[in-house]
C-alpha atoms as a PDB file:
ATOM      1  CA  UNK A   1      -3.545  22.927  20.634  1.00  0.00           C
ATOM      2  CA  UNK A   2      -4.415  19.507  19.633  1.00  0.00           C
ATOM      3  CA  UNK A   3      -4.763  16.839  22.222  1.00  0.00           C
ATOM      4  CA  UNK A   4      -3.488  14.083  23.286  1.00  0.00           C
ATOM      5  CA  UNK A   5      -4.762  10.918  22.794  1.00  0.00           C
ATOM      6  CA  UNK A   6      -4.627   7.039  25.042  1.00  0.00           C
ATOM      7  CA  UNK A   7      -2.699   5.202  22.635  1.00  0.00           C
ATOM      8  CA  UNK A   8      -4.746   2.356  23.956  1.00  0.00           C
ATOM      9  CA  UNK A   9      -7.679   3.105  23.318  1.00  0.00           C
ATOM     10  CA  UNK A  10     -10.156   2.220  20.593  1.00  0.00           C
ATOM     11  CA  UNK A  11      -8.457   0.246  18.274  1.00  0.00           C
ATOM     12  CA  UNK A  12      -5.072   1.221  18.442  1.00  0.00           C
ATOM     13  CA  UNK A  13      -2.380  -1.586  18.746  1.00  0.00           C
ATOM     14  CA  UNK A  14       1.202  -1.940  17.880  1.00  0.00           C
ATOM     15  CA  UNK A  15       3.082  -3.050  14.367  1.00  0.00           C
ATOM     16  CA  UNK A  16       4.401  -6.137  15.580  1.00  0.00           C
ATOM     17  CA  UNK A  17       0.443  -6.722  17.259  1.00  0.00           C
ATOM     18  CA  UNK A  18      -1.024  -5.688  14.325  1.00  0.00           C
ATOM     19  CA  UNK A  19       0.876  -8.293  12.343  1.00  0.00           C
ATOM     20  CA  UNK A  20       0.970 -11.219  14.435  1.00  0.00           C
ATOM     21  CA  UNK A  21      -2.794 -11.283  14.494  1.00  0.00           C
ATOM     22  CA  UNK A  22      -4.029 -10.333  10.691  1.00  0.00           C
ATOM     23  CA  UNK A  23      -1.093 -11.422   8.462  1.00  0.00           C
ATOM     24  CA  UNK A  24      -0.622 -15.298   8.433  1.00  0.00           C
ATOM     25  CA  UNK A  25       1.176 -17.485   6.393  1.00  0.00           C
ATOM     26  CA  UNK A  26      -0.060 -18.168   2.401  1.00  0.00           C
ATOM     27  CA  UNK A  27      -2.574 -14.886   2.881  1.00  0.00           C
ATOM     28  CA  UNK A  28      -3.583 -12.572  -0.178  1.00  0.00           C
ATOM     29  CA  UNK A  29      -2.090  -8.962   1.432  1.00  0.00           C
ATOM     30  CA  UNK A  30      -3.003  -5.597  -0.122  1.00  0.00           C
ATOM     31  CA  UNK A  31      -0.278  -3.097   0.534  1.00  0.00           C
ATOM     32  CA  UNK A  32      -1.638   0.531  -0.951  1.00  0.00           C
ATOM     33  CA  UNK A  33      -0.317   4.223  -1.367  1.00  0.00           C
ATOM     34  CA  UNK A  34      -0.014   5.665  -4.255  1.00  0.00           C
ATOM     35  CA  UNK A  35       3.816   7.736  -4.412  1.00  0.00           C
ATOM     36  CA  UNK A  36       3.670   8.632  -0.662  1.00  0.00           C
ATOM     37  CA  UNK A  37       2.414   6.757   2.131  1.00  0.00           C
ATOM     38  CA  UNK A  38       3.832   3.717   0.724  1.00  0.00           C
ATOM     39  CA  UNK A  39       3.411   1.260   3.924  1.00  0.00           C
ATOM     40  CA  UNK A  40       7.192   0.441   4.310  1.00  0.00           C
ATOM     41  CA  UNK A  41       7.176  -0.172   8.042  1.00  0.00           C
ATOM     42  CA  UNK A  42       4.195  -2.979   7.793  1.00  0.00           C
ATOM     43  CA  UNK A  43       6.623  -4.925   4.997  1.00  0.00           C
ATOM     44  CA  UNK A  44       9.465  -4.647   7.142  1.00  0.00           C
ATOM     45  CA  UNK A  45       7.271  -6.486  10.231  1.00  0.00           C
ATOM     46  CA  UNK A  46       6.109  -8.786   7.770  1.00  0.00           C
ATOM     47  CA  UNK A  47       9.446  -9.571   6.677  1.00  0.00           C
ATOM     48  CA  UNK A  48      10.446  -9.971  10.939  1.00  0.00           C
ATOM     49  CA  UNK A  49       7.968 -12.071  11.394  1.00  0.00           C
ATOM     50  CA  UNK A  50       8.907 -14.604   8.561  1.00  0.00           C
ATOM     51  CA  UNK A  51       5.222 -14.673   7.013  1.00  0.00           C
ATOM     52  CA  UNK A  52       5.774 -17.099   3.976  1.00  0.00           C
ATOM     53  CA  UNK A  53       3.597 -17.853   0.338  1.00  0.00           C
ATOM     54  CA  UNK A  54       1.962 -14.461   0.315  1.00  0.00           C
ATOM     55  CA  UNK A  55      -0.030 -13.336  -2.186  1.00  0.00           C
ATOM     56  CA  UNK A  56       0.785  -9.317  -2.090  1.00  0.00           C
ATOM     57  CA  UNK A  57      -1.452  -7.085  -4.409  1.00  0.00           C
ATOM     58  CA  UNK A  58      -0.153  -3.709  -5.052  1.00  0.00           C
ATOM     59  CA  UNK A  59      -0.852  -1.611  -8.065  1.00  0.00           C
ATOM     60  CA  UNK A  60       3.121   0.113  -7.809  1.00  0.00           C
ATOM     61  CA  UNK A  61       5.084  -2.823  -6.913  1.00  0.00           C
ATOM     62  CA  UNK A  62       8.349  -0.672  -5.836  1.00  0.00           C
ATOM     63  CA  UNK A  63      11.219  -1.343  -2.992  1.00  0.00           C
ATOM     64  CA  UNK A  64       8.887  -3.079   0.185  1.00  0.00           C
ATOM     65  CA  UNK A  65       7.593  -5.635  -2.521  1.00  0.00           C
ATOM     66  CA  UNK A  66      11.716  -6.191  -3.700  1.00  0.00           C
ATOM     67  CA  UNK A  67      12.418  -6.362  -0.310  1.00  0.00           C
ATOM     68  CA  UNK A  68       9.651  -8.640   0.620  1.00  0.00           C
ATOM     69  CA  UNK A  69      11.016 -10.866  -2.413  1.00  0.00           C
ATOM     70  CA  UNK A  70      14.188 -11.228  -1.484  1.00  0.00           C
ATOM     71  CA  UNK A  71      13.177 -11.983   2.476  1.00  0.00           C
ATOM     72  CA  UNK A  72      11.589 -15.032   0.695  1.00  0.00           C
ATOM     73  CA  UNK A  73       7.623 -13.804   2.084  1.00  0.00           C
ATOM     74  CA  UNK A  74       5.840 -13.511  -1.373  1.00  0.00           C
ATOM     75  CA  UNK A  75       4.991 -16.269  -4.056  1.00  0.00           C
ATOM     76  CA  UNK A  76       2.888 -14.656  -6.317  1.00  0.00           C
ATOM     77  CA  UNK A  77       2.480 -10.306  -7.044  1.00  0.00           C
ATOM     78  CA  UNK A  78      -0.611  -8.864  -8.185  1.00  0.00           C
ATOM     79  CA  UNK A  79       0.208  -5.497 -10.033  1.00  0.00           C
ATOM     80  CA  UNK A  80       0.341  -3.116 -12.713  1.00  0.00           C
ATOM     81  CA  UNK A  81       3.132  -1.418 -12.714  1.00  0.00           C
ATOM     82  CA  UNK A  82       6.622  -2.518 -11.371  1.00  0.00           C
ATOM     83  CA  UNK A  83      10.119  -0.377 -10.809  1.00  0.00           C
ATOM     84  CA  UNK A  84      11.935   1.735  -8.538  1.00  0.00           C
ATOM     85  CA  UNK A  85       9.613   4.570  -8.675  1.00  0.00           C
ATOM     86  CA  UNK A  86      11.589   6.568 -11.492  1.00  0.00           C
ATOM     87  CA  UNK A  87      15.373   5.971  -9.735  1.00  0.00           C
ATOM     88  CA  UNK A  88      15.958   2.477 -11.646  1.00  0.00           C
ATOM     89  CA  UNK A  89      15.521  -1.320 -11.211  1.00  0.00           C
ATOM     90  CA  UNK A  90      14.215  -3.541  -8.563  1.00  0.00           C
ATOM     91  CA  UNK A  91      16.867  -6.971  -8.847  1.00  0.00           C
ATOM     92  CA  UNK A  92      15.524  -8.860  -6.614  1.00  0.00           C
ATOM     93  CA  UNK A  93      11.713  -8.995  -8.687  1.00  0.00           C
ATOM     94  CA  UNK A  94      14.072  -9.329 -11.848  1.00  0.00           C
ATOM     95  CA  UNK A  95      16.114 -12.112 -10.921  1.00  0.00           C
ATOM     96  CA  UNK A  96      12.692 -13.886 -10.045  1.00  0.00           C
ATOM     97  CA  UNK A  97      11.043 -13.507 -13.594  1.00  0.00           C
ATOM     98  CA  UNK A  98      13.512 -13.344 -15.698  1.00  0.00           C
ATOM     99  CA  UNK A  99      15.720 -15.872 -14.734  1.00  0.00           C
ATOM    100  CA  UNK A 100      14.102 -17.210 -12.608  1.00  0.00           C
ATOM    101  CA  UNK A 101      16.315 -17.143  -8.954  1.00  0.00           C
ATOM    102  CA  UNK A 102      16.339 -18.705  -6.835  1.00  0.00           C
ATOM    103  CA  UNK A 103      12.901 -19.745  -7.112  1.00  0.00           C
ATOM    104  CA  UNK A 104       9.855 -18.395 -10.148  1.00  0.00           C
ATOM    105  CA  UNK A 105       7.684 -15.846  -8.816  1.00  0.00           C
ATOM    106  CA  UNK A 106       3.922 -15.853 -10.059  1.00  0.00           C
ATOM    107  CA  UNK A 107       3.154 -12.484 -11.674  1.00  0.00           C
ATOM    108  CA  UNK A 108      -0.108 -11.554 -12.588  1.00  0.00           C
ATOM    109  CA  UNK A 109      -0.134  -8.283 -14.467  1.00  0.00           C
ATOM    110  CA  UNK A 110      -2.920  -5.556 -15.047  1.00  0.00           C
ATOM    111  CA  UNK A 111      -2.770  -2.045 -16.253  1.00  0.00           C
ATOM    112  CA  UNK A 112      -2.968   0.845 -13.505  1.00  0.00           C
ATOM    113  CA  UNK A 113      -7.179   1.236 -14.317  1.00  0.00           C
ATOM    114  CA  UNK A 114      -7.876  -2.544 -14.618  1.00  0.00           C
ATOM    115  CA  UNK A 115      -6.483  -2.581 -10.992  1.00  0.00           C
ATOM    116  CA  UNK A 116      -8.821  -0.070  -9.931  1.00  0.00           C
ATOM    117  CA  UNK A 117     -11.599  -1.755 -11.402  1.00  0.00           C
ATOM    118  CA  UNK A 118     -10.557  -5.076  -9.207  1.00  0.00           C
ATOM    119  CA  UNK A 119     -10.451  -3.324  -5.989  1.00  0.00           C
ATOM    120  CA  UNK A 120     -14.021  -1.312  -7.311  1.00  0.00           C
ATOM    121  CA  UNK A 121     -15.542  -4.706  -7.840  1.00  0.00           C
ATOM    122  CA  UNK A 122     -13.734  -6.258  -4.711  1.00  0.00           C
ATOM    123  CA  UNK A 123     -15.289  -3.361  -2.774  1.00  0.00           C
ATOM    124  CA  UNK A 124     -18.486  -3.347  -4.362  1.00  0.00           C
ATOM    125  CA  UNK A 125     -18.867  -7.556  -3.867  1.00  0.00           C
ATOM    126  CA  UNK A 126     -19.349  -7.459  -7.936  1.00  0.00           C
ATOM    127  CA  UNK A 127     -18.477 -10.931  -9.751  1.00  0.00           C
ATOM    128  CA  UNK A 128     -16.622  -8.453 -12.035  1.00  0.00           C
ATOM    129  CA  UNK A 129     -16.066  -5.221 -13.286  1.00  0.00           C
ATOM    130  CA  UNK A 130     -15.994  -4.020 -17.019  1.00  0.00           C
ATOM    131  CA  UNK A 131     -13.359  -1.448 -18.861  1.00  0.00           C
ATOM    132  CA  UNK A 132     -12.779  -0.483 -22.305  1.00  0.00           C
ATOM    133  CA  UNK A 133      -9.171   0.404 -21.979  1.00  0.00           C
ATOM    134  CA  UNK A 134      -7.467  -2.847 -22.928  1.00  0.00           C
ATOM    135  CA  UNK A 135      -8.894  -2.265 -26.417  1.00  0.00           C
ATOM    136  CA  UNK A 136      -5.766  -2.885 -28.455  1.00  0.00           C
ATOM    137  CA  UNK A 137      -4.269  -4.154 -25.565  1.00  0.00           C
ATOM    138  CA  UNK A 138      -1.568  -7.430 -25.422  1.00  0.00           C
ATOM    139  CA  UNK A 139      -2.467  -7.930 -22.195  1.00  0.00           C
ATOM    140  CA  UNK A 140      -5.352 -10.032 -22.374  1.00  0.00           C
ATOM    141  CA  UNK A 141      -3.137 -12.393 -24.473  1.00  0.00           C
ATOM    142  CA  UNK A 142      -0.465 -12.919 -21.367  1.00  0.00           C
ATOM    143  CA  UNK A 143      -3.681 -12.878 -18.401  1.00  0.00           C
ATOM    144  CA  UNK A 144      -6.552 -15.231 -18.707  1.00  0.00           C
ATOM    145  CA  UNK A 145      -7.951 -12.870 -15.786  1.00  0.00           C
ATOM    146  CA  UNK A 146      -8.637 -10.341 -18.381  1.00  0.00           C
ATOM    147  CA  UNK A 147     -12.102 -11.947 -20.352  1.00  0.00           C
ATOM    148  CA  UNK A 148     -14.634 -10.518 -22.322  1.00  0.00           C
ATOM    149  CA  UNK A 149     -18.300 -10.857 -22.371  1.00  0.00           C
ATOM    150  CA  UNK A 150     -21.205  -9.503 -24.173  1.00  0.00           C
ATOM    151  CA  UNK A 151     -22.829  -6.570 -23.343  1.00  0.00           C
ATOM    152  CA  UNK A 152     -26.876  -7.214 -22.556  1.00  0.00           C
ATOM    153  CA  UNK A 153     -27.382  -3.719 -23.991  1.00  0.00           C
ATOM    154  CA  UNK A 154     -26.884  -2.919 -27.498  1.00  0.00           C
ATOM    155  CA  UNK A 155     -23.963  -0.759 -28.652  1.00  0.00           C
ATOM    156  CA  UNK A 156     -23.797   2.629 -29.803  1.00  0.00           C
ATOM    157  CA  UNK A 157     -24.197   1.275 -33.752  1.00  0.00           C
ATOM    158  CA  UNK A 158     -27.619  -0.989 -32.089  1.00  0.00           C
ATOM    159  CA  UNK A 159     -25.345  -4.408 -32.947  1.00  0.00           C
ATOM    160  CA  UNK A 160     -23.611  -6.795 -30.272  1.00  0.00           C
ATOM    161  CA  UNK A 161     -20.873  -5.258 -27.872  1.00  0.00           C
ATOM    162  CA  UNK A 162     -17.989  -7.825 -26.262  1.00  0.00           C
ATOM    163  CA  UNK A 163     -16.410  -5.921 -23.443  1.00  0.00           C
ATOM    164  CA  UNK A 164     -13.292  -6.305 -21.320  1.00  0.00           C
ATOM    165  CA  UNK A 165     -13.857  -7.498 -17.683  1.00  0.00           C
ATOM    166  CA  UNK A 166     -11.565  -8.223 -14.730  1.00  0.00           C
ATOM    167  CA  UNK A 167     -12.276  -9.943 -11.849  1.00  0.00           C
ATOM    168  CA  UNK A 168     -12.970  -9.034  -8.364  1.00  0.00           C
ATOM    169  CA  UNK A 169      -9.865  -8.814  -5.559  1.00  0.00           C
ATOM    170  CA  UNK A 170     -10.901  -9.598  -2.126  1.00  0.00           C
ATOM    171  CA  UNK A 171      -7.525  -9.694   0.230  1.00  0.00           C
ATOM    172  CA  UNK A 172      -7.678 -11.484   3.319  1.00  0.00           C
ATOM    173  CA  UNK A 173      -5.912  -8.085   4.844  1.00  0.00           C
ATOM    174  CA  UNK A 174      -5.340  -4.789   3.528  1.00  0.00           C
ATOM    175  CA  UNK A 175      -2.811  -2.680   4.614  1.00  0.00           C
ATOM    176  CA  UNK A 176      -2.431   1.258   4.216  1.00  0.00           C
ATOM    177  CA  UNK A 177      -0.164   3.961   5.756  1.00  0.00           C
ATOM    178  CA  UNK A 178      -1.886   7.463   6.345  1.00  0.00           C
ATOM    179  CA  UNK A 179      -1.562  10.638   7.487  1.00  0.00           C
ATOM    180  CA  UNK A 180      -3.493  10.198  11.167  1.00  0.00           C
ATOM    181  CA  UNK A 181      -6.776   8.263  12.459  1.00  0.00           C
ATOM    182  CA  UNK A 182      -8.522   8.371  15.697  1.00  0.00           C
ATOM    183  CA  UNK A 183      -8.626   5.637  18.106  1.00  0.00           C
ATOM    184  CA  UNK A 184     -11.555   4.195  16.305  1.00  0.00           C
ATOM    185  CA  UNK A 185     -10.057   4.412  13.034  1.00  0.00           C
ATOM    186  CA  UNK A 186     -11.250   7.077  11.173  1.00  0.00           C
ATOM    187  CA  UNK A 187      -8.549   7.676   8.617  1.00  0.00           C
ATOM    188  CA  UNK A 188      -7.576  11.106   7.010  1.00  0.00           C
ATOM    189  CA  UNK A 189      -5.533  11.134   4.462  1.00  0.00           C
ATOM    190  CA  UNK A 190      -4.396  14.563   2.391  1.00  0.00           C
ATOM    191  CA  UNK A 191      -2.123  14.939  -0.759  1.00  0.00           C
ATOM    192  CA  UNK A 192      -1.799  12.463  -3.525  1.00  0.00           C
ATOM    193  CA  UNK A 193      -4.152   9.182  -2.568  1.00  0.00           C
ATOM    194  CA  UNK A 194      -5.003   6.031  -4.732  1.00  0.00           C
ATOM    195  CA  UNK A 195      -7.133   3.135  -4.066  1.00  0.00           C
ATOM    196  CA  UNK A 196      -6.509   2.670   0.023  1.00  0.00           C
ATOM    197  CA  UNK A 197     -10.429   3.199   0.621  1.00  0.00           C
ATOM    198  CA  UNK A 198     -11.625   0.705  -2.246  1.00  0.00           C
ATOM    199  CA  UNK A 199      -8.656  -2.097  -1.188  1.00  0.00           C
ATOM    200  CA  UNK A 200      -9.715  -1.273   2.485  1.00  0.00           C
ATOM    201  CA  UNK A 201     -13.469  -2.233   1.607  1.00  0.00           C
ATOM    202  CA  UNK A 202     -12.391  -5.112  -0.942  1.00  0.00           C
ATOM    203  CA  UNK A 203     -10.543  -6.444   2.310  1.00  0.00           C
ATOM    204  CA  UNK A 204     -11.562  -9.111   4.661  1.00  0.00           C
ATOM    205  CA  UNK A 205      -9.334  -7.295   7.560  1.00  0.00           C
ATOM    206  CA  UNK A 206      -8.205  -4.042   7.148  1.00  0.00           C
ATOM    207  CA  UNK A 207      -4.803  -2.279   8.944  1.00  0.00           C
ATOM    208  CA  UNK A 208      -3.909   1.186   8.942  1.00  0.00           C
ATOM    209  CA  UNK A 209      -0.645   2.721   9.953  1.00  0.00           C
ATOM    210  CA  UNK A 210      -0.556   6.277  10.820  1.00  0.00           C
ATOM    211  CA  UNK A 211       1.832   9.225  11.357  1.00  0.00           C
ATOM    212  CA  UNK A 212      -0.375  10.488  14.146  1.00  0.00           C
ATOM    213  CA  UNK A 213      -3.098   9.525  16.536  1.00  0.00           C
ATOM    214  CA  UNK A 214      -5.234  12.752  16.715  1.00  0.00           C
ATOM    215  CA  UNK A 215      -8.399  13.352  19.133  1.00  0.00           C
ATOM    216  CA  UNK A 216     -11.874  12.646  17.760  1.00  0.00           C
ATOM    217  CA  UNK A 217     -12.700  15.993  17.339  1.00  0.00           C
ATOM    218  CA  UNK A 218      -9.700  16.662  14.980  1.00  0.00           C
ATOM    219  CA  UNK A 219     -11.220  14.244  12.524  1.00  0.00           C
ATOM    220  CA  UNK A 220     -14.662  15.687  13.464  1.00  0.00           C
ATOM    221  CA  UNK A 221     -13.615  19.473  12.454  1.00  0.00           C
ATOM    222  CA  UNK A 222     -12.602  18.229   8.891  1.00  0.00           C
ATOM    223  CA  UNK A 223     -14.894  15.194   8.423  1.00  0.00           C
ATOM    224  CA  UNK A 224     -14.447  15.678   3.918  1.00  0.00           C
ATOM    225  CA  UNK A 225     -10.446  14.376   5.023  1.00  0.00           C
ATOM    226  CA  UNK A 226     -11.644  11.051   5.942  1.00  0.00           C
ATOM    227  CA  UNK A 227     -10.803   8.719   3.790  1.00  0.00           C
ATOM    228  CA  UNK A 228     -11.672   5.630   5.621  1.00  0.00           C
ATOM    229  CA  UNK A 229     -14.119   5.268   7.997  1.00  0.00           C
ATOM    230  CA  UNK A 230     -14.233   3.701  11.788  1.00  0.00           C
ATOM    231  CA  UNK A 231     -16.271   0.996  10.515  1.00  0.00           C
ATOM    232  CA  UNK A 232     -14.420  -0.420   7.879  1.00  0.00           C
ATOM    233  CA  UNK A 233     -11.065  -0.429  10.172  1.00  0.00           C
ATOM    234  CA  UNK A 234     -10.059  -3.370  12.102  1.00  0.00           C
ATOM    235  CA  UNK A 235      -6.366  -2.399  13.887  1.00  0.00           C
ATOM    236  CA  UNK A 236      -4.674   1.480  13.903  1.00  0.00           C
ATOM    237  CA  UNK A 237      -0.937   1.770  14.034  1.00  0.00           C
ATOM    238  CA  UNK A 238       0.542   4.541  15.594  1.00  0.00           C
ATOM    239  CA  UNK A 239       3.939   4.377  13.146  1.00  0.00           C
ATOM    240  CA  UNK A 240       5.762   8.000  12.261  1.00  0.00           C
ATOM    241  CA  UNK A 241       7.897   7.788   9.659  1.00  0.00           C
ATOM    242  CA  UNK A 242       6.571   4.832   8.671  1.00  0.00           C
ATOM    243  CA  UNK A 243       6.368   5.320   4.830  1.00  0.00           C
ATOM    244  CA  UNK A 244       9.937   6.029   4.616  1.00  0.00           C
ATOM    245  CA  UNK A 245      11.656   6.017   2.245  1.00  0.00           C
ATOM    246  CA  UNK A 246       8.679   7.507   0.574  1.00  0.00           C
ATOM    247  CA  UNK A 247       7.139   9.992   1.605  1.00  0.00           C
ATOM    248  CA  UNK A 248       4.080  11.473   3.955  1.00  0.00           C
ATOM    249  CA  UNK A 249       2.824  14.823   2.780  1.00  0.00           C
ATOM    250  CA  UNK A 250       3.139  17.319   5.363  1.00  0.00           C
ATOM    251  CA  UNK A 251       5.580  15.005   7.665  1.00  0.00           C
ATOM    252  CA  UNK A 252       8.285  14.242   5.632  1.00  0.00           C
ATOM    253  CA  UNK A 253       9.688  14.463   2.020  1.00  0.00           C
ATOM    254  CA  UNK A 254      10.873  11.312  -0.204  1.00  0.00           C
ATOM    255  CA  UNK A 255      14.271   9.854   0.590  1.00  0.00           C
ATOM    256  CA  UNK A 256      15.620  10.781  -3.199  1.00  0.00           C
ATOM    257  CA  UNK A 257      18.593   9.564  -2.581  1.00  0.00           C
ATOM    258  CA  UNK A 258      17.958   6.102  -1.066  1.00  0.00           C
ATOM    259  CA  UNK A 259      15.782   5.344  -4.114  1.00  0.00           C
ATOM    260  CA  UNK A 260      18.737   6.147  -6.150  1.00  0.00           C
ATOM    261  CA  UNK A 261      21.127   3.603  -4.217  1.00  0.00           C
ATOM    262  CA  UNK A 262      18.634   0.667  -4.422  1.00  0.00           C
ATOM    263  CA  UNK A 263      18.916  -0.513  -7.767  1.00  0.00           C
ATOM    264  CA  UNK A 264      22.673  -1.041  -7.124  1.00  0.00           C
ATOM    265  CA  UNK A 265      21.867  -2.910  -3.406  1.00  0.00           C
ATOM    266  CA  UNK A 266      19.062  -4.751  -5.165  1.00  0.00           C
ATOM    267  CA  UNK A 267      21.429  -5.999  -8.176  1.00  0.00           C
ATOM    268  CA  UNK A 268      23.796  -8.041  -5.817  1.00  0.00           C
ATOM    269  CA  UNK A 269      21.968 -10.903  -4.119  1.00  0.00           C
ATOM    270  CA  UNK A 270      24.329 -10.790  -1.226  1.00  0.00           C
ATOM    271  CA  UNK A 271      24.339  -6.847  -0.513  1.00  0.00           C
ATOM    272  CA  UNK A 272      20.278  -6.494  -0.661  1.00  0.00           C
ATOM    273  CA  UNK A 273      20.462  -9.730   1.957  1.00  0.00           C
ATOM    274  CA  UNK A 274      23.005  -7.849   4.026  1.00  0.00           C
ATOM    275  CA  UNK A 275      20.729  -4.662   3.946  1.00  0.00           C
ATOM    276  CA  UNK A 276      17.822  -6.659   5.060  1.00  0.00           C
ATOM    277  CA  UNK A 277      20.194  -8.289   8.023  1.00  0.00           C
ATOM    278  CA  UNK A 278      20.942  -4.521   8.801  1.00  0.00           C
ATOM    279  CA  UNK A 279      17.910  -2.542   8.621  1.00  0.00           C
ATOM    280  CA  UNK A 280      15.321  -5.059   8.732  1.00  0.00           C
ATOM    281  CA  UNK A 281      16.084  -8.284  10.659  1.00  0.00           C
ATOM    282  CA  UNK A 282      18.891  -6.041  12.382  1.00  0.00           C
ATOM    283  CA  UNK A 283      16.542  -3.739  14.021  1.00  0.00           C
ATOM    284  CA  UNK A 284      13.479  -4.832  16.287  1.00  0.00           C
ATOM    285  CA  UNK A 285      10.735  -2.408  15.259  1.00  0.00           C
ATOM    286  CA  UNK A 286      10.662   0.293  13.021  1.00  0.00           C
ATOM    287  CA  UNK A 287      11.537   3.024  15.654  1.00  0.00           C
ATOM    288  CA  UNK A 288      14.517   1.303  16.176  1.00  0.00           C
ATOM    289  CA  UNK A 289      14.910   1.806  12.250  1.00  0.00           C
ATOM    290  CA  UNK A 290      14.273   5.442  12.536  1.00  0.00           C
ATOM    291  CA  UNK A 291      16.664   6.074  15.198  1.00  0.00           C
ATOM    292  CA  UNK A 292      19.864   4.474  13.646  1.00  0.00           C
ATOM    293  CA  UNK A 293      19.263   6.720  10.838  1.00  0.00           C
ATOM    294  CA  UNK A 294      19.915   9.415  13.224  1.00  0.00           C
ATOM    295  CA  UNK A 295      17.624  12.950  13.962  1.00  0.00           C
ATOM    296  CA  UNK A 296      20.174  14.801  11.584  1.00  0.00           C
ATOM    297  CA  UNK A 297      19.216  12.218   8.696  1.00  0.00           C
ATOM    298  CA  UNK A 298      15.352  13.390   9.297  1.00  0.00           C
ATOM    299  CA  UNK A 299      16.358  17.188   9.447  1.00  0.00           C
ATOM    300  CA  UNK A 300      17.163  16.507   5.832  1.00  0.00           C
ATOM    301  CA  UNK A 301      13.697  15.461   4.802  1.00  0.00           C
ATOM    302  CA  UNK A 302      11.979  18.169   7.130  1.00  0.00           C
ATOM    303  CA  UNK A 303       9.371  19.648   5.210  1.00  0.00           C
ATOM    304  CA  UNK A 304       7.802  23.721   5.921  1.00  0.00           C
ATOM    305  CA  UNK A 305       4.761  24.617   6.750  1.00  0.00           C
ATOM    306  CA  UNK A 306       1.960  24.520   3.430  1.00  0.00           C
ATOM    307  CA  UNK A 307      -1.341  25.240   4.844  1.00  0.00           C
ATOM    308  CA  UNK A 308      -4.649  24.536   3.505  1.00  0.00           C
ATOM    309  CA  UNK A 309      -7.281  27.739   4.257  1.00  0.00           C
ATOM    310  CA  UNK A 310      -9.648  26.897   6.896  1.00  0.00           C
ATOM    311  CA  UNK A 311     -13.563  26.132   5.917  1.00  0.00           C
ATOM    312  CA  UNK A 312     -16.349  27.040   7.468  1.00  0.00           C
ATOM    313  CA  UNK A 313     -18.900  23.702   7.958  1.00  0.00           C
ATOM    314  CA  UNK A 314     -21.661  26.281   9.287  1.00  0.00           C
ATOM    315  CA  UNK A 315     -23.533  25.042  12.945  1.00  0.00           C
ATOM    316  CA  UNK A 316     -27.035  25.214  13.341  1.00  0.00           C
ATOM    317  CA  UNK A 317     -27.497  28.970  15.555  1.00  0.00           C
END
């Protein structure tokens, strides 16, 4: 029987705490999860709070980025990949670079790896970091981040090598959603991940929102789940359902069909700024979000029961 925790303890704060003191106006903000876990519920308190002229790096731009668009918070997007996650478009991104409208958006674009090899440097302090995969590549003709220098070691043939390199990304805060923490912070996260421990230690802050808050020695009796460590964690949300409408691996599956509808709310200006009124602006935190949708809403996303077989750590006798 797992115990229960003082949600005051530690580190532990709320959303709209969280927020207010590590997301400020014209801030770089790295919002990771890779498919599931996407950290929905921290764009939505962004958007509440009216942060303006943010920088937001995310490697899967998807709907919290739209939304963040149209709520006027971002200026410029880091990223290497944007779209509605397989269901269709994101309008509101569109209408900004293509057109642009109502106002240009600054888009600085990498490939999936080159992105990794930002936060690696970012993490690592590194002035920058060097990949071979934009060989043949346009994009270093459309990003003057993307350089080359020459190798100080010969190449494979003993002549000169030049060699891709991007540079470091250091956001002022990084935010991730996960699975549970303790009330120090130590993060476990199960299931598909993606960079949330390299943007975490690439951060200058560094904001996790969790499904659960779980006693120490729950993170203690499966210490190769930790993702993220106590020490690199500055706030812990306590935020279920958070992610939605993606999904969290052993809470809740992906809202299929709301990813479906969003390319047609995000085409018309004036529906996607009625949604936000709605959902967003509408409601004042995200429980308040979950429970308009409405208990038999969640039913439909319950997930069963896919256990992992226990391992033994050994103890000294």
């Amino acid at each position: 029987m797992r115990r229960t925790v003082d949600r005051t303890a530690g580190k532990v704060m709320s959303m709209r705490e969280a927020v207010a003191a590590f997301v400020h106006d014209g801030d770089t903000v790295s919002l990771e999860g890779f498919t599931h876990l996407v950290p929905t519920a921290a764009g939505h308190e962004i958007i509440r709070q009216g942060r303006r002229d943010l920088t937001v790096v995310r490697m899967t731009a998807d709907i919290v980025v739209d939304q963040m668009l149209a709520a006027g918070c971002v200026t410029r997007l880091v990223s290497s990949f944007v779209g509605n996650s397989s269901a269709g478009s994101l309008g509101e991104l569109r209408r900004r670079i293509e057109h642009p409208d109502p106002e240009p958006l600054a888009f600085e674009e990498y490939s999936h790896y080159g992105m990794v090899c930002r936060y690696l440097a970012g993490a690592q302090r590194l002035p920058f970091y060097p990949l071979r995969s934009y060989a043949g590549s346009d994009l270093p003709a459309v990003n003057p981040g993307i350089r080359q220098v020459v190798s100080p070691y010969p190449a494979a043939d003993g002549g000169t090598e030049r060699i891709h390199v991007v540079p470091p990304v250091n956001p002022d805060v990084t935010i991730v959603h996960a699975q549970r923490a303790d009330r120090r912070g130590n993060t476990q996260i199960w299931g598909l991940t993606g960079v949330q421990a390299e943007a975490v230690y690439a951060a200058g802050k560094a904001v996790v929102v969790v499904e659960e808050l779980v006693a120490d020695e729950v993170v203690r009796s499966d210490p190769n789940r930790t993702l993220i460590p106590a020490h690199a964690v500055d706030a812990v949300v306590v935020c279920p359902r958070g992610a939605h409408p993606s999904f969290a691996q052993g809470y809740y599956d992906r809202d299929n069909a709301f990813y479906r509808s969003w390319s047609a709310i995000s085409k018309d200006p004036a529906r996607l700024r009625a949604w936000l009124a709605e959902w967003v602006y509408g409601t004042a935190d995200h429980a308040e979000y979950v429970a308009r949708l409405g208990e038999g809403f969640w039913a439909g996303l319950a997930v069963g029961e896919a256990l992992s077989e226990p391992v033994n750590y050994g103890r000294r006798l």
